[in-house]
C-alpha atoms as a PDB file:
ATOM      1  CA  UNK A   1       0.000   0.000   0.000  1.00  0.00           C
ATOM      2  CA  UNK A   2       1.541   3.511  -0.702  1.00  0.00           C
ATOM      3  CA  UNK A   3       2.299   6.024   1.345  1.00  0.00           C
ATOM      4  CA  UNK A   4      -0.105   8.542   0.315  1.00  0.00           C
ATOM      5  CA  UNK A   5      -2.572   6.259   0.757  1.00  0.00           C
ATOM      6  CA  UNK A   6      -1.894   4.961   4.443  1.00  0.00           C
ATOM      7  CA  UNK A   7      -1.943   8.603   4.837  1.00  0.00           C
ATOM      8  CA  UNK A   8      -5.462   8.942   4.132  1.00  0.00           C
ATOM      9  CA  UNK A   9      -6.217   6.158   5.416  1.00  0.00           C
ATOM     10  CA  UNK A  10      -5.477   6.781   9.182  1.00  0.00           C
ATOM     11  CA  UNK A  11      -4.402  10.282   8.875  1.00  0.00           C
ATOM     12  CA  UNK A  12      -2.654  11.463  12.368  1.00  0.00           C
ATOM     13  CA  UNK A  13      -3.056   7.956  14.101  1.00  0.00           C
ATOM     14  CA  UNK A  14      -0.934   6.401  11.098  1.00  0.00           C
ATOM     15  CA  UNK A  15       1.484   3.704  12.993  1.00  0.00           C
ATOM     16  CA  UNK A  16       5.178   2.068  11.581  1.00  0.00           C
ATOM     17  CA  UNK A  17       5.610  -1.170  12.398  1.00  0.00           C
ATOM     18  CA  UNK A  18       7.922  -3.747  10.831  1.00  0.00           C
ATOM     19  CA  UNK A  19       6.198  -5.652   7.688  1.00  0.00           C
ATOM     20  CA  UNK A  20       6.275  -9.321   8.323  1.00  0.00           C
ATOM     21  CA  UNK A  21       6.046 -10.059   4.869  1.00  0.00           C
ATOM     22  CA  UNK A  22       9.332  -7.851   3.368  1.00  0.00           C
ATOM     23  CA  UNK A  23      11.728 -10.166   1.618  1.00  0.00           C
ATOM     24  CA  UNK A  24       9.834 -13.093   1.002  1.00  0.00           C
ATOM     25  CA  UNK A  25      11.091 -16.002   0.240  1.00  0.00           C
ATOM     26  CA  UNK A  26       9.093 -19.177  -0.790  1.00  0.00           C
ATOM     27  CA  UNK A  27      10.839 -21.620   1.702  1.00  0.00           C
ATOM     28  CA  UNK A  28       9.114 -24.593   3.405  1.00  0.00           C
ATOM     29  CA  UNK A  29       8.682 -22.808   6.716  1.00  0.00           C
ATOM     30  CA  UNK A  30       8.021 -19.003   5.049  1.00  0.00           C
ATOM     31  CA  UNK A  31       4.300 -19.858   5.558  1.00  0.00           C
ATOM     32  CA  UNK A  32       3.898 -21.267   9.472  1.00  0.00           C
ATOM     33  CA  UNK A  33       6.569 -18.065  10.050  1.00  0.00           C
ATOM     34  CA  UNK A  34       3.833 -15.612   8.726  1.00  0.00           C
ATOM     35  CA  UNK A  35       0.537 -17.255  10.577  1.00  0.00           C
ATOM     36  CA  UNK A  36       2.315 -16.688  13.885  1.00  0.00           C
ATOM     37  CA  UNK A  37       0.030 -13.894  14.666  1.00  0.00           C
ATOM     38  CA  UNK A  38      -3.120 -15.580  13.118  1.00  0.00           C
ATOM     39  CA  UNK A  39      -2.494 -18.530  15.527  1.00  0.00           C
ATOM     40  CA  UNK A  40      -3.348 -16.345  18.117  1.00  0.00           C
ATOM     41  CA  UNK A  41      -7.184 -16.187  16.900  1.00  0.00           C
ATOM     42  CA  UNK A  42      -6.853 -19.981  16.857  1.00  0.00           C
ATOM     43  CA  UNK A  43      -9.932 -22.027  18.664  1.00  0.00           C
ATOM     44  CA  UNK A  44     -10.183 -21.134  22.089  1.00  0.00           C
ATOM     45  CA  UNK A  45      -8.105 -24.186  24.176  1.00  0.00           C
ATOM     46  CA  UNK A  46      -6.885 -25.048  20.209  1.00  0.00           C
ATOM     47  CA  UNK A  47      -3.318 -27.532  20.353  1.00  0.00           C
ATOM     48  CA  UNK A  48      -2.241 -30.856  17.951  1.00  0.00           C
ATOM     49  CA  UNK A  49      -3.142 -33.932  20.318  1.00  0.00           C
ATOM     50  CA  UNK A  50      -0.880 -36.750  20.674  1.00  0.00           C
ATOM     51  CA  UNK A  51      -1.682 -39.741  18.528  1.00  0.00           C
ATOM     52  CA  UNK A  52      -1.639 -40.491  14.770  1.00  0.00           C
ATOM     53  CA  UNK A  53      -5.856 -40.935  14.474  1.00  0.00           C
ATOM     54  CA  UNK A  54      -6.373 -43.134  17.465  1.00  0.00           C
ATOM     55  CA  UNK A  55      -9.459 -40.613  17.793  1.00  0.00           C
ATOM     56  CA  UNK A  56     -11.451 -42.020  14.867  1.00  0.00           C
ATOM     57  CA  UNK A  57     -11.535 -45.376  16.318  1.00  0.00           C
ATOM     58  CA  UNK A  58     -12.883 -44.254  19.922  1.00  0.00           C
ATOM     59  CA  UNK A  59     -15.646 -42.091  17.988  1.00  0.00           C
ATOM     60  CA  UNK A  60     -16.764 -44.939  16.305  1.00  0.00           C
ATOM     61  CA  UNK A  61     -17.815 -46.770  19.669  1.00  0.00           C
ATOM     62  CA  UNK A  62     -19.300 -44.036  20.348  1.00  0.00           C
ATOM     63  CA  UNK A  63     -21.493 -42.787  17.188  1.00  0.00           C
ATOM     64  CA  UNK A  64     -21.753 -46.008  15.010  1.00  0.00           C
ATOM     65  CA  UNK A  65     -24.034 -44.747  12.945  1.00  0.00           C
ATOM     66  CA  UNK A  66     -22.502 -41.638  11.758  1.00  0.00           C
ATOM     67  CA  UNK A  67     -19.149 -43.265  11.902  1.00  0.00           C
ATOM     68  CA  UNK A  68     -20.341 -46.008   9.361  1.00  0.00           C
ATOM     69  CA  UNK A  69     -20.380 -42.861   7.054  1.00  0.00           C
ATOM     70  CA  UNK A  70     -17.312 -41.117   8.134  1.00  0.00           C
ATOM     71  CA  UNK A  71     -15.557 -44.995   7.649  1.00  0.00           C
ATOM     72  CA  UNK A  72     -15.723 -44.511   3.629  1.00  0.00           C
ATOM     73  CA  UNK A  73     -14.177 -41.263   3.760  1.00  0.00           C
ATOM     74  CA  UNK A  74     -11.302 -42.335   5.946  1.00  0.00           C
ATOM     75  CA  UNK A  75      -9.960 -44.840   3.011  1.00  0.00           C
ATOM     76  CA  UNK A  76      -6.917 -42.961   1.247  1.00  0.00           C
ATOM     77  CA  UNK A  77      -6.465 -40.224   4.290  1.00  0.00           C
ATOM     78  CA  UNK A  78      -6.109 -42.970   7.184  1.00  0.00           C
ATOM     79  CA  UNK A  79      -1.905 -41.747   6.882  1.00  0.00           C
ATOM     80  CA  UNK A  80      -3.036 -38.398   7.483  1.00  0.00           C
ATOM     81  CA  UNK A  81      -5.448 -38.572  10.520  1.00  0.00           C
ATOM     82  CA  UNK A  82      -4.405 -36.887  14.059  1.00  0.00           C
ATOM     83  CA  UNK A  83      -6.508 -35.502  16.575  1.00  0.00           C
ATOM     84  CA  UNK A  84      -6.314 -32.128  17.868  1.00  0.00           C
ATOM     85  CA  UNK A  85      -8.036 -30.110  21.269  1.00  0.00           C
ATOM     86  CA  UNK A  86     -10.059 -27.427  21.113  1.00  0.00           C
ATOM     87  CA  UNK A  87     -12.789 -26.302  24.209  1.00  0.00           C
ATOM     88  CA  UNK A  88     -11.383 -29.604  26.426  1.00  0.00           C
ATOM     89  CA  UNK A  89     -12.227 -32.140  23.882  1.00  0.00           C
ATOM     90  CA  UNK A  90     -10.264 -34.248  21.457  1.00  0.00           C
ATOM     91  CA  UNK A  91     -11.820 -34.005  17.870  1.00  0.00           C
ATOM     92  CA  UNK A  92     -10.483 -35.452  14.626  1.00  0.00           C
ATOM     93  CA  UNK A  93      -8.453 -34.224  12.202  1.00  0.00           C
ATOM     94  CA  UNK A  94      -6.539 -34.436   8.929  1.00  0.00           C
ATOM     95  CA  UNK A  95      -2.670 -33.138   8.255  1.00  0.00           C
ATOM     96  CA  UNK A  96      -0.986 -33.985   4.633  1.00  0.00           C
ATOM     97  CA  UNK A  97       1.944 -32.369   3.605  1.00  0.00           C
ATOM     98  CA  UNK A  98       4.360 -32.738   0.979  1.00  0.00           C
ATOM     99  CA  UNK A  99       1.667 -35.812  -0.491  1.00  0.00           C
ATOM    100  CA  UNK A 100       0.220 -36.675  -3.464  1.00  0.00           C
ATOM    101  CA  UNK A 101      -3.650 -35.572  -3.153  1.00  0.00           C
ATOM    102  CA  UNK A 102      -5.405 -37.270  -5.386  1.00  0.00           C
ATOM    103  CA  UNK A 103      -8.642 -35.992  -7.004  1.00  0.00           C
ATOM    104  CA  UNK A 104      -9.949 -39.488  -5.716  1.00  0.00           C
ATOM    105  CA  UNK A 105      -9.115 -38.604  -2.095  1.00  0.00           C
ATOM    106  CA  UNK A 106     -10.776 -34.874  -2.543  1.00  0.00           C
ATOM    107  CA  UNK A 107     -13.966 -36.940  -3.652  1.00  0.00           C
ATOM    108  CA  UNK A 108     -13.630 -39.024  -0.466  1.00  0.00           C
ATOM    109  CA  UNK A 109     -14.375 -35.898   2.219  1.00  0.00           C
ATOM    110  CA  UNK A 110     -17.651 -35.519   0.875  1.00  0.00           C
ATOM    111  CA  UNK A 111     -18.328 -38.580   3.451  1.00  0.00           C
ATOM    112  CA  UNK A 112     -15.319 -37.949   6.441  1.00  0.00           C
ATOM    113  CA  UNK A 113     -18.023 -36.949   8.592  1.00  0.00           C
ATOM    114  CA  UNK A 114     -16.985 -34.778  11.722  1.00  0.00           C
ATOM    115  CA  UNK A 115     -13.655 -33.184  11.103  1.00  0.00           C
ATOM    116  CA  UNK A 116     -12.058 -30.287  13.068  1.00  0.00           C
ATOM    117  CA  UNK A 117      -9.222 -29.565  11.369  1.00  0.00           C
ATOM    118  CA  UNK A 118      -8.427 -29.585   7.600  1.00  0.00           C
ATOM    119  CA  UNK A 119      -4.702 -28.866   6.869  1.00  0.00           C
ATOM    120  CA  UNK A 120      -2.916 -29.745   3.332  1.00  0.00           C
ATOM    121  CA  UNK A 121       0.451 -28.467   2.674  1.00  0.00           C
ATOM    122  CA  UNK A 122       3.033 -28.499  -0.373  1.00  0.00           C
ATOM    123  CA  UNK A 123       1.239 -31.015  -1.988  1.00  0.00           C
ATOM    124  CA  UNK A 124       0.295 -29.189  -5.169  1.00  0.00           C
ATOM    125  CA  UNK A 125      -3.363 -28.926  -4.936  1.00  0.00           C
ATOM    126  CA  UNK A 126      -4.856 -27.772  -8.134  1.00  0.00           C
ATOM    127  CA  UNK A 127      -8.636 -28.663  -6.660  1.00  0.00           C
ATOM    128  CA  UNK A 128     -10.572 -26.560  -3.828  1.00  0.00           C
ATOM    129  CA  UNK A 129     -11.191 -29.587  -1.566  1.00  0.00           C
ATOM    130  CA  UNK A 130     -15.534 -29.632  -1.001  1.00  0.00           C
ATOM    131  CA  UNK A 131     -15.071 -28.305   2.441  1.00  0.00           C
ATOM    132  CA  UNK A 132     -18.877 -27.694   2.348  1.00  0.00           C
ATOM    133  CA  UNK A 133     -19.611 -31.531   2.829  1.00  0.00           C
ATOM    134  CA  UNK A 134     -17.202 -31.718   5.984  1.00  0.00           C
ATOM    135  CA  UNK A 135     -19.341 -31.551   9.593  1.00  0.00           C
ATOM    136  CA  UNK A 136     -17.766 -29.325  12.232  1.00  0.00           C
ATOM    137  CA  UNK A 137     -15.011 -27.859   9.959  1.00  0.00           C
ATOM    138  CA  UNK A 138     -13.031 -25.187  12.564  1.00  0.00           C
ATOM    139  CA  UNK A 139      -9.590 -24.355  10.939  1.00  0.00           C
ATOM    140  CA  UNK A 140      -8.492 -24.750   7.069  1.00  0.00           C
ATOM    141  CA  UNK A 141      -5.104 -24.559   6.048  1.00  0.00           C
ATOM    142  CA  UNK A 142      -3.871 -24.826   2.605  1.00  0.00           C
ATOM    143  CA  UNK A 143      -0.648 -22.981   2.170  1.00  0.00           C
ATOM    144  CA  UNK A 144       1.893 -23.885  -0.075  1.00  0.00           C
ATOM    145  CA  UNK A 145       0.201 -25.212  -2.934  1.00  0.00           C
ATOM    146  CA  UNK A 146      -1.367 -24.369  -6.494  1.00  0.00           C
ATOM    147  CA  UNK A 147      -4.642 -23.185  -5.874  1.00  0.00           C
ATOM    148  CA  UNK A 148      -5.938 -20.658  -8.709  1.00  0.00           C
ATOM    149  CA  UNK A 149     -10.039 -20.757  -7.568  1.00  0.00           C
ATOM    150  CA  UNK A 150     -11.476 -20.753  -4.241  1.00  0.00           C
ATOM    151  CA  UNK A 151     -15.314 -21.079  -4.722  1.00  0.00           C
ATOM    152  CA  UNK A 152     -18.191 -21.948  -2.429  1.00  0.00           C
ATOM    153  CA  UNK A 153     -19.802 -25.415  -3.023  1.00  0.00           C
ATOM    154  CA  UNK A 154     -23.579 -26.419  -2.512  1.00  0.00           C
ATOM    155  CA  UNK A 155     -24.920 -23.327  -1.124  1.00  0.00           C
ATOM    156  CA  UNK A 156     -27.651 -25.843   0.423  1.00  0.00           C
ATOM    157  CA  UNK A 157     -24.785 -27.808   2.432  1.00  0.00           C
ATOM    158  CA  UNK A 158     -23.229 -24.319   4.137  1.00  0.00           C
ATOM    159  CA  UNK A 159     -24.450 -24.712   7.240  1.00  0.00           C
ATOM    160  CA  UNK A 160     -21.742 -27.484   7.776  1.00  0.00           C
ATOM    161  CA  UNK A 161     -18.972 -25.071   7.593  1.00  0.00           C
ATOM    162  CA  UNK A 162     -20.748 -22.288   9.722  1.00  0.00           C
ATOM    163  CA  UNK A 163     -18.095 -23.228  12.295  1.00  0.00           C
ATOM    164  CA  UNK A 164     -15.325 -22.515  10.549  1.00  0.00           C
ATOM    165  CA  UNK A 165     -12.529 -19.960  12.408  1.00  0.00           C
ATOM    166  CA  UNK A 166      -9.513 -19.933  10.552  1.00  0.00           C
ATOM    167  CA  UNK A 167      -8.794 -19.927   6.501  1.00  0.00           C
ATOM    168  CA  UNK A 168      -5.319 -19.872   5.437  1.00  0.00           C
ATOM    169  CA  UNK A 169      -4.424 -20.273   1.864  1.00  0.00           C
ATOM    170  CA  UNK A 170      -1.418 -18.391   1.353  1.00  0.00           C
ATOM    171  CA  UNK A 171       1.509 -18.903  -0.958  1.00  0.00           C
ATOM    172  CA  UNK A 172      -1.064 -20.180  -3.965  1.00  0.00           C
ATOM    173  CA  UNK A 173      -1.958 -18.802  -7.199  1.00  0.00           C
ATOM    174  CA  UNK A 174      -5.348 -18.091  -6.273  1.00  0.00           C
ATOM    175  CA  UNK A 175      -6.476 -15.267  -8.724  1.00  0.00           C
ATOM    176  CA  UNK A 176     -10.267 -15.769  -8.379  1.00  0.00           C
ATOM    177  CA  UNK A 177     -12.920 -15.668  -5.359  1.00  0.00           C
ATOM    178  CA  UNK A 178     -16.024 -16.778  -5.859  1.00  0.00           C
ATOM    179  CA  UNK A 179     -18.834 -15.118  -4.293  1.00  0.00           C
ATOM    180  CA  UNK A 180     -20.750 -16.522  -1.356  1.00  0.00           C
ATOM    181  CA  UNK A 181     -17.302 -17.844  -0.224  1.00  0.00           C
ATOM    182  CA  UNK A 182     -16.465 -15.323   2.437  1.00  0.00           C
ATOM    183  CA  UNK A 183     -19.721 -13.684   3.450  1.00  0.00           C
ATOM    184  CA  UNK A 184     -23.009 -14.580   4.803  1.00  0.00           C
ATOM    185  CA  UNK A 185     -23.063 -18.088   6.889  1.00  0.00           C
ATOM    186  CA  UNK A 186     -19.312 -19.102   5.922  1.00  0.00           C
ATOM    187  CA  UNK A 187     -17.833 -16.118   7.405  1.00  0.00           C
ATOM    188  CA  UNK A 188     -20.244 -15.736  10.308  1.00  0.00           C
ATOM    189  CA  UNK A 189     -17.623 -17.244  13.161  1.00  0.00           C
ATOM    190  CA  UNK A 190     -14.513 -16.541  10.863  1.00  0.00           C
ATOM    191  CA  UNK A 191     -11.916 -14.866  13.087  1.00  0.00           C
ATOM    192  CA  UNK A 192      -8.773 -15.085  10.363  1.00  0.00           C
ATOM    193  CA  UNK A 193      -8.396 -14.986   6.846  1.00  0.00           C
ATOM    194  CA  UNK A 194      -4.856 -15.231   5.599  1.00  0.00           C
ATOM    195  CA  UNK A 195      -4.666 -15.132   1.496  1.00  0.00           C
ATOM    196  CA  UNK A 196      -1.066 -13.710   1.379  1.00  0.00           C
ATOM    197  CA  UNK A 197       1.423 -14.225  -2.158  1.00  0.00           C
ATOM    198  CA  UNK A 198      -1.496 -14.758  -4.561  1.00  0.00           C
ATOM    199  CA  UNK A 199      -2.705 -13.551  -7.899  1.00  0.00           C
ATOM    200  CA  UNK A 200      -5.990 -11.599  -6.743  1.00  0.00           C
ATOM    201  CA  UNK A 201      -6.254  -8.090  -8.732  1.00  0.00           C
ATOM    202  CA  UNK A 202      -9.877  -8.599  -6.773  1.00  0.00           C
ATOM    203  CA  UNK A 203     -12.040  -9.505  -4.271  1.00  0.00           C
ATOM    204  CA  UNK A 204     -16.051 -10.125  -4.913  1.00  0.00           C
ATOM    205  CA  UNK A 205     -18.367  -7.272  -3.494  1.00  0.00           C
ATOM    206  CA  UNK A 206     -19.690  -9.796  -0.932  1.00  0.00           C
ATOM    207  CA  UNK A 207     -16.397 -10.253   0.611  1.00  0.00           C
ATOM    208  CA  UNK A 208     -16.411 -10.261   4.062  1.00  0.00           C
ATOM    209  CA  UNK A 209     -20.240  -9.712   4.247  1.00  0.00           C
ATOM    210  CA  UNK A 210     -21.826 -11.224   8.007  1.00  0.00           C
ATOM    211  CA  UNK A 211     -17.968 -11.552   8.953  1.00  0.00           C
ATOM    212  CA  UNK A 212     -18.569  -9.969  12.383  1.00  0.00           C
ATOM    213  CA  UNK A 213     -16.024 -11.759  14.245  1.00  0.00           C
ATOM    214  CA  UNK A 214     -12.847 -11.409  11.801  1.00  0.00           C
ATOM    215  CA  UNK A 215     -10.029  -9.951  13.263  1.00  0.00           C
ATOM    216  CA  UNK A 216      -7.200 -11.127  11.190  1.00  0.00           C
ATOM    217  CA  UNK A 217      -7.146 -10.293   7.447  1.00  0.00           C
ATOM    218  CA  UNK A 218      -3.494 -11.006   5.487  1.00  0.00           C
ATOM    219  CA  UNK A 219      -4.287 -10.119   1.746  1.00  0.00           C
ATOM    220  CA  UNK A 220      -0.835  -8.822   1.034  1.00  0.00           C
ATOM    221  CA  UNK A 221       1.198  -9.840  -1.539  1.00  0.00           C
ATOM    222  CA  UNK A 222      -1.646  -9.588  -4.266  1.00  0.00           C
ATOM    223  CA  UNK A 223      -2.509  -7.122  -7.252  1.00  0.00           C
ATOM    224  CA  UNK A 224      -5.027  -5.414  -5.468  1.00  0.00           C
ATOM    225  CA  UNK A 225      -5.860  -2.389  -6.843  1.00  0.00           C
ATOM    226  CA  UNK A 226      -9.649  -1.753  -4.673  1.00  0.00           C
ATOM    227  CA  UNK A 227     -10.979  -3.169  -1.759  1.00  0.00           C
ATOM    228  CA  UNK A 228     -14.855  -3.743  -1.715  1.00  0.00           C
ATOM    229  CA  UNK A 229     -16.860  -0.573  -0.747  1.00  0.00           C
ATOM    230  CA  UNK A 230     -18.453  -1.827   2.649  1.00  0.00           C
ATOM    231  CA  UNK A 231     -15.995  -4.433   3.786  1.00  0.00           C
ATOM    232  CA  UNK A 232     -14.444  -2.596   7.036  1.00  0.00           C
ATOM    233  CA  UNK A 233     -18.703  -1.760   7.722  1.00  0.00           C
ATOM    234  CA  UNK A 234     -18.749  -5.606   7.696  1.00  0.00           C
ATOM    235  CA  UNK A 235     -15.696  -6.251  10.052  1.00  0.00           C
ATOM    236  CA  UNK A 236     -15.845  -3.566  12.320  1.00  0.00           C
ATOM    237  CA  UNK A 237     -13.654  -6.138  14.985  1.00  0.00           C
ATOM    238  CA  UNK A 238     -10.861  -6.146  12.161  1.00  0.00           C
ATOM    239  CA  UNK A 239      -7.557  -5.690  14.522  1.00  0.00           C
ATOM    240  CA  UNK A 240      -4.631  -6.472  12.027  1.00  0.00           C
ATOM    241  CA  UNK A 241      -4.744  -5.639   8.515  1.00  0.00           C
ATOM    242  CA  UNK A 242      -2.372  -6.798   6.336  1.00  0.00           C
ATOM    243  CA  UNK A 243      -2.419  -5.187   2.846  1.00  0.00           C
ATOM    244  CA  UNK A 244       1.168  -4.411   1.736  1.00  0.00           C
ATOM    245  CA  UNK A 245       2.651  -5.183  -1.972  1.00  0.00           C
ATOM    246  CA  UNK A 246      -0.477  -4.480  -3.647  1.00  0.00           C
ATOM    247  CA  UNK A 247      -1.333  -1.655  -5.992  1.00  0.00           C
ATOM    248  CA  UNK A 248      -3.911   0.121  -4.091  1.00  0.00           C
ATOM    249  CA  UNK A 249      -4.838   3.221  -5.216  1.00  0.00           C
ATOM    250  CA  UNK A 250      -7.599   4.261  -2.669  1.00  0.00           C
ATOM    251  CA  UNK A 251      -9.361   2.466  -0.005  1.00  0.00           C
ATOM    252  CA  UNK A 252     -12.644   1.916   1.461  1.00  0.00           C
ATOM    253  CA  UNK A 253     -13.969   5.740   3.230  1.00  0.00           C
ATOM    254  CA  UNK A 254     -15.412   2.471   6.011  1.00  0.00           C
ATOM    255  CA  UNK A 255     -11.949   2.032   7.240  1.00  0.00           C
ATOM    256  CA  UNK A 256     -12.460   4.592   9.995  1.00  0.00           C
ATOM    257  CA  UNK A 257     -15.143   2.371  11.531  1.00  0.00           C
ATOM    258  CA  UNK A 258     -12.131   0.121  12.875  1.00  0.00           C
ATOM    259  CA  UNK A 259     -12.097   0.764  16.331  1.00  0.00           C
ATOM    260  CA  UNK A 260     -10.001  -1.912  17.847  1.00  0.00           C
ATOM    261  CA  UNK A 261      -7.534  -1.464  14.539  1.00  0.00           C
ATOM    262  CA  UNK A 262      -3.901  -2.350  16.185  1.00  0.00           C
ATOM    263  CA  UNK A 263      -1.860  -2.994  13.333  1.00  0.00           C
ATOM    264  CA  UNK A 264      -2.060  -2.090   9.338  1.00  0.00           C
ATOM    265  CA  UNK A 265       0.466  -3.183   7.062  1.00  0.00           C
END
């Protein structure tokens, strides 16, 4: 973001602070190096469990019936199963990096049942995996791979991923939103979007629509040239903003609306 226009953005409260993203290099650990502050918006109680899936069998005792569904989805990720905790409770989840994702296995999470946490990593992903099909979805992470469209799914199914907190899919190629993705029910609980080092020159009018909770938004690294009139109206809770290495030429006359505003980049 120029100069001139963080200067009329926040006029005499404009703050310096270091840029987290200057210099960037593409390295394995670039990606969990920026999301340190995002973590922070993480799940209440949020931390990797010990075990390597363990908690898919002891669910099954428990809920049979919904388990006999979330069986067929488990063939082809069983490798990548872990449990995490969140609120005091274990709940499942799946972690593939550097893997071969096959469009097979993407097909297969339409019927995983319950899962918590979603995380693929370096594994070249060319396909938006059909998060609206997963129950209980909390955190997405996708970083490091070759995503060029991120689109929602049934809209009739997005009440599954109404619990989602946390979407990172930085370091893609994503140069298209859909809209419907980021607004309305899918961004009602979202608390931090991170779509840093992609190829957006935009983001749909709806974007961040109903997102009342977000706090975190890293769209740096981009060809942004506008931001959509309205968004800041949307996310008045917005405390870091992250919108360096773009080509803004103006932004949003909303941004004064940011009250608990801490950081802009």
């Amino acid at each position: 973001m120029g100069q001139s226009a963080l200067k009329a953005l926040c006029g005499k409260n404009l703050g310096y602070f270091p840029d987290a993203h200057d210099s960037p290099t593409n390295s394995d650990d670039e990606g969990d190096e920026q999301d340190s502050e995002a973590d922070q918006y993480m799940p209440k109680g949020y931390r990797e469990a010990r075990g390597n899936g363990s908690m898919f069998g002891k669910l099954k005792k428990t809920r049979k019936k919904k388990d006999d569904r979330m069986s067929g989805g488990v063939r082809g990720w069983a490798p990548f199963l872990m449990s995490v905790e969140a609120g005091g409770m274990r709940h499942p989840g799946i972690r593939a990096s550097k893997a071969k994702i096959s469009s097979a296995m993407l097909e297969k999470l339409k019927a995983i049942g319950s899962v918590h946490t979603l995380e693929i990593t370096h594994c070249q992903l060319k396909e938006f995996p059909p998060i609206n099909h997963i129950d209980d979805l909390t955190v997405l992470q996708l970083s490091h791979n070759c995503l060029r469209h991120l689109y929602a799914q049934d809209s009739e199914t997005a009440l599954k991923v109404s619990k989602l907190e946390k979407f990172i899919c930085d370091w893609n190629k994503v140069d298209t939103i859909s809209p419907g993705l980021f607004s309305g029910v899918l961004a009602s609980n979202l608390l931090a979007i991170n779509l840093a080092h992609n190829e957006l020159a935009f983001l749909p009018r709806d974007f961040g629509s109903g997102g009342n909770r977000l706090v975190y938004l890293d769209i740096s690294y981009n060809r942004l040239q506008h931001l959509p009139e309205g968004l800041f109206s949307n996310c008045k809770r917005l405390q870091l903003l992250h919108a360096a290495r773009n080509e803004l030429k103006d932004v949003p006359s909303d941004i004064g609306l940011l009250k608990d505003l801490r950081k802009i980049f």
